[in-house]
PDB file of N, CA and C in Angstrom:
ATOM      1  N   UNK A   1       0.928   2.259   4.180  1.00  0.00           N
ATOM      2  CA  UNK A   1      -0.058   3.258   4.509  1.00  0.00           C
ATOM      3  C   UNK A   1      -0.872   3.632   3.278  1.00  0.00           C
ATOM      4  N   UNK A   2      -0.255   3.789   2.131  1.00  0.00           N
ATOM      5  CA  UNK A   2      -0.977   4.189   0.948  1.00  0.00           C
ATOM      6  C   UNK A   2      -1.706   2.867   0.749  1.00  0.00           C
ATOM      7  N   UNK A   3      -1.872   2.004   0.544  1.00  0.00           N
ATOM      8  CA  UNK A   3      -2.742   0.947   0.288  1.00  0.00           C
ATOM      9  C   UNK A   3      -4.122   1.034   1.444  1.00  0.00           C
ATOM     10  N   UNK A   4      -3.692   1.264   2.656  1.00  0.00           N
ATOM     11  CA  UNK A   4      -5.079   1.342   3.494  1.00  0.00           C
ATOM     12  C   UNK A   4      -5.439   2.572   3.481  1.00  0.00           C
ATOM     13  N   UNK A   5      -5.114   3.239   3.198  1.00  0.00           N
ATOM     14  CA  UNK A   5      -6.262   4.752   3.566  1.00  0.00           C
ATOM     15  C   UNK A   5      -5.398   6.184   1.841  1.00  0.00           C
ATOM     16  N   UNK A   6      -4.661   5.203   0.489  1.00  0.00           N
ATOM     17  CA  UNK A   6      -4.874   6.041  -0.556  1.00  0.00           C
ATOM     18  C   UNK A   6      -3.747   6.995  -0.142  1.00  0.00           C
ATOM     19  N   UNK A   7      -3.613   7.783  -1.171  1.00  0.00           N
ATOM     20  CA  UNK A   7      -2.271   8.415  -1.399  1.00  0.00           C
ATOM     21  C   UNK A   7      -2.357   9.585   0.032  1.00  0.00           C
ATOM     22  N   UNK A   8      -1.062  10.417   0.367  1.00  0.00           N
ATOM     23  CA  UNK A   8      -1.224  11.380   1.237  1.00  0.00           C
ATOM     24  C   UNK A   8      -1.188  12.453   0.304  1.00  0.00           C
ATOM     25  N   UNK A   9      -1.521  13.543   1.341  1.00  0.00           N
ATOM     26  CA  UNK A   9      -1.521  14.913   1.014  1.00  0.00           C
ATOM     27  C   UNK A   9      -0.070  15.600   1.589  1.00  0.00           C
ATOM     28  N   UNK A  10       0.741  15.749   0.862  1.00  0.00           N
ATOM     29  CA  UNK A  10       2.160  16.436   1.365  1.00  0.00           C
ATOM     30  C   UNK A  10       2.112  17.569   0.806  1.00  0.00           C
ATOM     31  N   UNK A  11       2.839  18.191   1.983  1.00  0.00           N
ATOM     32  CA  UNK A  11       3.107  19.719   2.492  1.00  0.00           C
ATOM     33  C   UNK A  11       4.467  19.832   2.657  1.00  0.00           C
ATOM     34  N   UNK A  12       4.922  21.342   2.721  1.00  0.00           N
ATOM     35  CA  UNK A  12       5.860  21.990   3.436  1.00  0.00           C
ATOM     36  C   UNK A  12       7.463  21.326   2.259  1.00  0.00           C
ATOM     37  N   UNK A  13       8.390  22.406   2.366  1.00  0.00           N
ATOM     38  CA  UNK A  13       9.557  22.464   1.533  1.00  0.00           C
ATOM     39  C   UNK A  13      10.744  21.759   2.212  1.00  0.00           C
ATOM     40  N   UNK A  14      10.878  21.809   3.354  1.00  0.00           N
ATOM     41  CA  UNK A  14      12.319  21.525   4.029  1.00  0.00           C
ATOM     42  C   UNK A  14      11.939  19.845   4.900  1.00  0.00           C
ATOM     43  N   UNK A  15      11.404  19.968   5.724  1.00  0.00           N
ATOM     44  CA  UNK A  15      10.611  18.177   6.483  1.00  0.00           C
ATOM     45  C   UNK A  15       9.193  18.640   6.107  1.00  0.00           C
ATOM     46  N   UNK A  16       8.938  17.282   5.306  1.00  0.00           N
ATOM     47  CA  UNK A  16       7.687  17.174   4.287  1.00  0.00           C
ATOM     48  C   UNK A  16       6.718  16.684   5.519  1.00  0.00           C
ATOM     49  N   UNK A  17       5.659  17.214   5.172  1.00  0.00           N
ATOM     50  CA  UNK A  17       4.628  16.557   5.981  1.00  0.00           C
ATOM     51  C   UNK A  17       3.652  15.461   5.291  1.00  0.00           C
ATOM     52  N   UNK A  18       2.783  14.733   5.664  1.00  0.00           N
ATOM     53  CA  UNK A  18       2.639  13.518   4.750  1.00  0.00           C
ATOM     54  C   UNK A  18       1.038  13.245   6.085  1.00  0.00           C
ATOM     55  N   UNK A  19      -0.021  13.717   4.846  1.00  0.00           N
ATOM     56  CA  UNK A  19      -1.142  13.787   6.169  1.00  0.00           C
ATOM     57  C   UNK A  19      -1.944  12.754   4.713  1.00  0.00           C
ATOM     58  N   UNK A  20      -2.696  11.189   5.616  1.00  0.00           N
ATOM     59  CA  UNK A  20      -3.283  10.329   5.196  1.00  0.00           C
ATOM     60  C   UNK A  20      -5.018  10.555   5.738  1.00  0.00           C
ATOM     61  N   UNK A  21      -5.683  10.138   4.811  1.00  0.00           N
ATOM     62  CA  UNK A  21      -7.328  10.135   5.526  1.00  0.00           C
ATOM     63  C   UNK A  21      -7.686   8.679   5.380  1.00  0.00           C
ATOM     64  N   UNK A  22      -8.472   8.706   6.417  1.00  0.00           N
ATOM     65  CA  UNK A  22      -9.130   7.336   6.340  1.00  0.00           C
ATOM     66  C   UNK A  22     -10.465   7.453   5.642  1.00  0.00           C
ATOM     67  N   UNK A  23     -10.964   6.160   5.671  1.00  0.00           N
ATOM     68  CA  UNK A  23     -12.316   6.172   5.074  1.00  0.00           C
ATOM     69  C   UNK A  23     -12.841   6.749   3.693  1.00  0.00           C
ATOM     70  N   UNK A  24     -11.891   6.329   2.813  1.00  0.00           N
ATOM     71  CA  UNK A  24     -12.244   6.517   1.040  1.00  0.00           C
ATOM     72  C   UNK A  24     -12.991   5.892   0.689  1.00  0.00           C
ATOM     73  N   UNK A  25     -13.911   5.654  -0.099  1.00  0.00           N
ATOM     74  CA  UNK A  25     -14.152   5.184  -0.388  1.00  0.00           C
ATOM     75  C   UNK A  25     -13.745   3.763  -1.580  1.00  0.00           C
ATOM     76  N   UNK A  26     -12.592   4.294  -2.199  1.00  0.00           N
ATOM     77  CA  UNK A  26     -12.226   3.918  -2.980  1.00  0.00           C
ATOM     78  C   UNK A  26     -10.518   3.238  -2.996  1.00  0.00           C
ATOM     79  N   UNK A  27      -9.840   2.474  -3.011  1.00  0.00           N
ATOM     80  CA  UNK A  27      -8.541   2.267  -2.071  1.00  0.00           C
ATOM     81  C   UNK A  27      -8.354   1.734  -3.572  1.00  0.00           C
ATOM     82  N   UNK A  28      -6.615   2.601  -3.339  1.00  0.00           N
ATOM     83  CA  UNK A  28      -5.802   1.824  -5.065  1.00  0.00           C
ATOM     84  C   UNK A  28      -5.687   0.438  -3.998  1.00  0.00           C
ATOM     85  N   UNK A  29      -5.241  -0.408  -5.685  1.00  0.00           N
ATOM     86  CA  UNK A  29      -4.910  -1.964  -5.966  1.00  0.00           C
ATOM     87  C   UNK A  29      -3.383  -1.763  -5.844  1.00  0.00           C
ATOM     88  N   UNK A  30      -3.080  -2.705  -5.184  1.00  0.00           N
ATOM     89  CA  UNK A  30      -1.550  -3.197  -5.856  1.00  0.00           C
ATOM     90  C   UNK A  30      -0.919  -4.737  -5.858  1.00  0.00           C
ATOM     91  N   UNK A  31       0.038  -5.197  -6.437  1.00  0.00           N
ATOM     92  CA  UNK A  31       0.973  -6.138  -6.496  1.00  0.00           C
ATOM     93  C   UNK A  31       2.231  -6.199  -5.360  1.00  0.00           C
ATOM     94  N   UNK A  32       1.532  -7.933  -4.813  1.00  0.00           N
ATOM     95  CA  UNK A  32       2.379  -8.406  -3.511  1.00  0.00           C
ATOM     96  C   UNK A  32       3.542  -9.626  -4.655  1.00  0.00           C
ATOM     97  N   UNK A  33       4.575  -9.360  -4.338  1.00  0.00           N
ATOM     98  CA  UNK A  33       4.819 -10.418  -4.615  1.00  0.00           C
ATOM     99  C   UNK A  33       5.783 -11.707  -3.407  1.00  0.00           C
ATOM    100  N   UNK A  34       5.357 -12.604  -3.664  1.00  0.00           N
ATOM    101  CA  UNK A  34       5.612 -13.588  -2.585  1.00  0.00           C
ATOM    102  C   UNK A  34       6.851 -14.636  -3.071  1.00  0.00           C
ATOM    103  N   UNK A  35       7.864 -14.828  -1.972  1.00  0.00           N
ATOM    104  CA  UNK A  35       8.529 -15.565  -2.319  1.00  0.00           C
ATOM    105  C   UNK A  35       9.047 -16.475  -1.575  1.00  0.00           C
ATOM    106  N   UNK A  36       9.279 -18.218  -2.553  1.00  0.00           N
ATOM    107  CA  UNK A  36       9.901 -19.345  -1.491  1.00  0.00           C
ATOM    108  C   UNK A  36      11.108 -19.411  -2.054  1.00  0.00           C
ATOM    109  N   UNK A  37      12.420 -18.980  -1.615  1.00  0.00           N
ATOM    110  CA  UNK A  37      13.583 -19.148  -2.032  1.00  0.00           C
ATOM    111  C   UNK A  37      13.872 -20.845  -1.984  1.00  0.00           C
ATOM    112  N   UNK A  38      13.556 -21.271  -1.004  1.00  0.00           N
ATOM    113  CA  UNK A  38      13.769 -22.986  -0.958  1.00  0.00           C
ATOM    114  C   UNK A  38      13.531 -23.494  -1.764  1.00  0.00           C
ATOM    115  N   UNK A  39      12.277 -23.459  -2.604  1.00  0.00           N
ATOM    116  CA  UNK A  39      11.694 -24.140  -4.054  1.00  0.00           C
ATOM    117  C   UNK A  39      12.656 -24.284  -4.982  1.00  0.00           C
ATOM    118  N   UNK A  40      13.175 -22.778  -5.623  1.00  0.00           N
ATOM    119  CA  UNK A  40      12.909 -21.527  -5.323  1.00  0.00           C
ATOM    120  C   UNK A  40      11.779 -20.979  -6.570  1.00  0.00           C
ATOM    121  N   UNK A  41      10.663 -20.541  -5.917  1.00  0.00           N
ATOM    122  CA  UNK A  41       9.466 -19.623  -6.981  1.00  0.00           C
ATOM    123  C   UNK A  41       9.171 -18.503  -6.105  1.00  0.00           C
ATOM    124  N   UNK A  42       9.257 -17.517  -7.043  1.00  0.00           N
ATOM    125  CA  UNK A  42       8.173 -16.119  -6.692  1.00  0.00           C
ATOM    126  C   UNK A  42       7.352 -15.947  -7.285  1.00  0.00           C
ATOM    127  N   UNK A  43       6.059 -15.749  -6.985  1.00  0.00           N
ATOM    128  CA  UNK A  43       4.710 -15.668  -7.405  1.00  0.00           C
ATOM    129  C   UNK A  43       4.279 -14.713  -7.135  1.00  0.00           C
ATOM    130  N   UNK A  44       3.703 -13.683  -8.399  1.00  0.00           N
ATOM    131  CA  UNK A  44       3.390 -12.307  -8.247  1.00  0.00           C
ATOM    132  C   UNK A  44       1.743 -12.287  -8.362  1.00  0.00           C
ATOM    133  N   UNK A  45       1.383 -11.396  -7.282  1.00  0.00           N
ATOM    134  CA  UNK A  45      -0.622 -11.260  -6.449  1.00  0.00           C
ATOM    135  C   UNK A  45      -0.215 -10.154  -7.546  1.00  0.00           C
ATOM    136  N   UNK A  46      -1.654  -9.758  -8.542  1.00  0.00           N
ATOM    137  CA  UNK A  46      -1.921  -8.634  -8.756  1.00  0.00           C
ATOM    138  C   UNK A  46      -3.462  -8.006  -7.934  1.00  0.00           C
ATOM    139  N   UNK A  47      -3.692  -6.998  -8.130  1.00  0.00           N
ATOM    140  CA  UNK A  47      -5.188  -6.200  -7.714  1.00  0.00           C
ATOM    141  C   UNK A  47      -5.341  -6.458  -6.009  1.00  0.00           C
ATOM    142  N   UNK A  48      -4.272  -6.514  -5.295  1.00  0.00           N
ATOM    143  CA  UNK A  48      -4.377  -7.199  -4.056  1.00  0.00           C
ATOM    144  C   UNK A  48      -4.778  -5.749  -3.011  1.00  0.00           C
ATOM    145  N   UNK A  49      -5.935  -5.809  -1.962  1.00  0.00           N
ATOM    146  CA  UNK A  49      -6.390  -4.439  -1.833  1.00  0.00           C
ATOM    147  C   UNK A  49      -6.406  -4.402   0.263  1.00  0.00           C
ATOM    148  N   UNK A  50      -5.753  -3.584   0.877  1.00  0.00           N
ATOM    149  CA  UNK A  50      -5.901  -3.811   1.790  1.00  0.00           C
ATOM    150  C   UNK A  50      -7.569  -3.920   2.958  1.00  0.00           C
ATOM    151  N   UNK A  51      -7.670  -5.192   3.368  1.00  0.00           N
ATOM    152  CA  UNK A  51      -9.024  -5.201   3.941  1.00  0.00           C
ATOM    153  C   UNK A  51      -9.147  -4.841   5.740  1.00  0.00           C
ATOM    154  N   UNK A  52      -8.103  -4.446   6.212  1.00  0.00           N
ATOM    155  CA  UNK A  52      -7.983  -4.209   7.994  1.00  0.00           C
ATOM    156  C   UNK A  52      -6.354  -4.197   8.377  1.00  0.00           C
ATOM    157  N   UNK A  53      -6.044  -3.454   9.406  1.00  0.00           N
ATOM    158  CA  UNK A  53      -5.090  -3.570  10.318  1.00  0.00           C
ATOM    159  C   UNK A  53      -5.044  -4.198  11.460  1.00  0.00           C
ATOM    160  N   UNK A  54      -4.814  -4.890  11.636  1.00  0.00           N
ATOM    161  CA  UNK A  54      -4.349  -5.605  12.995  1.00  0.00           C
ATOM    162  C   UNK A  54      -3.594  -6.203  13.595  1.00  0.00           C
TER     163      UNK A  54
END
């Protein structure tokens, strides 16, 4: 969720509330990393930015 629509806004002391907005302009980056155990290699994505849900 933080990758498509940016950090939430949390509330409340006892069950946290956790309210996301859409439409930032601006969306953090992050690191996927992918792995073939069979090979075996893991190969780390940096700056990787979410572009849709579906």
């Amino acid at each position: 969720m933080k990758g498509a629509f940016g950090a939430p806004t949390t509330t409340g002391e006892g069950p946290y509330t956790h309210v996301y907005e859409s439409g930032n302009c601006s969306l953090p980056s992050f690191s996927v990393e992918v792995g073939t155990p069979e090979v075996p290699d893991f190969a780390m994505y940096s700056g990787c930015m979410v572009d849709r849900f579906s």
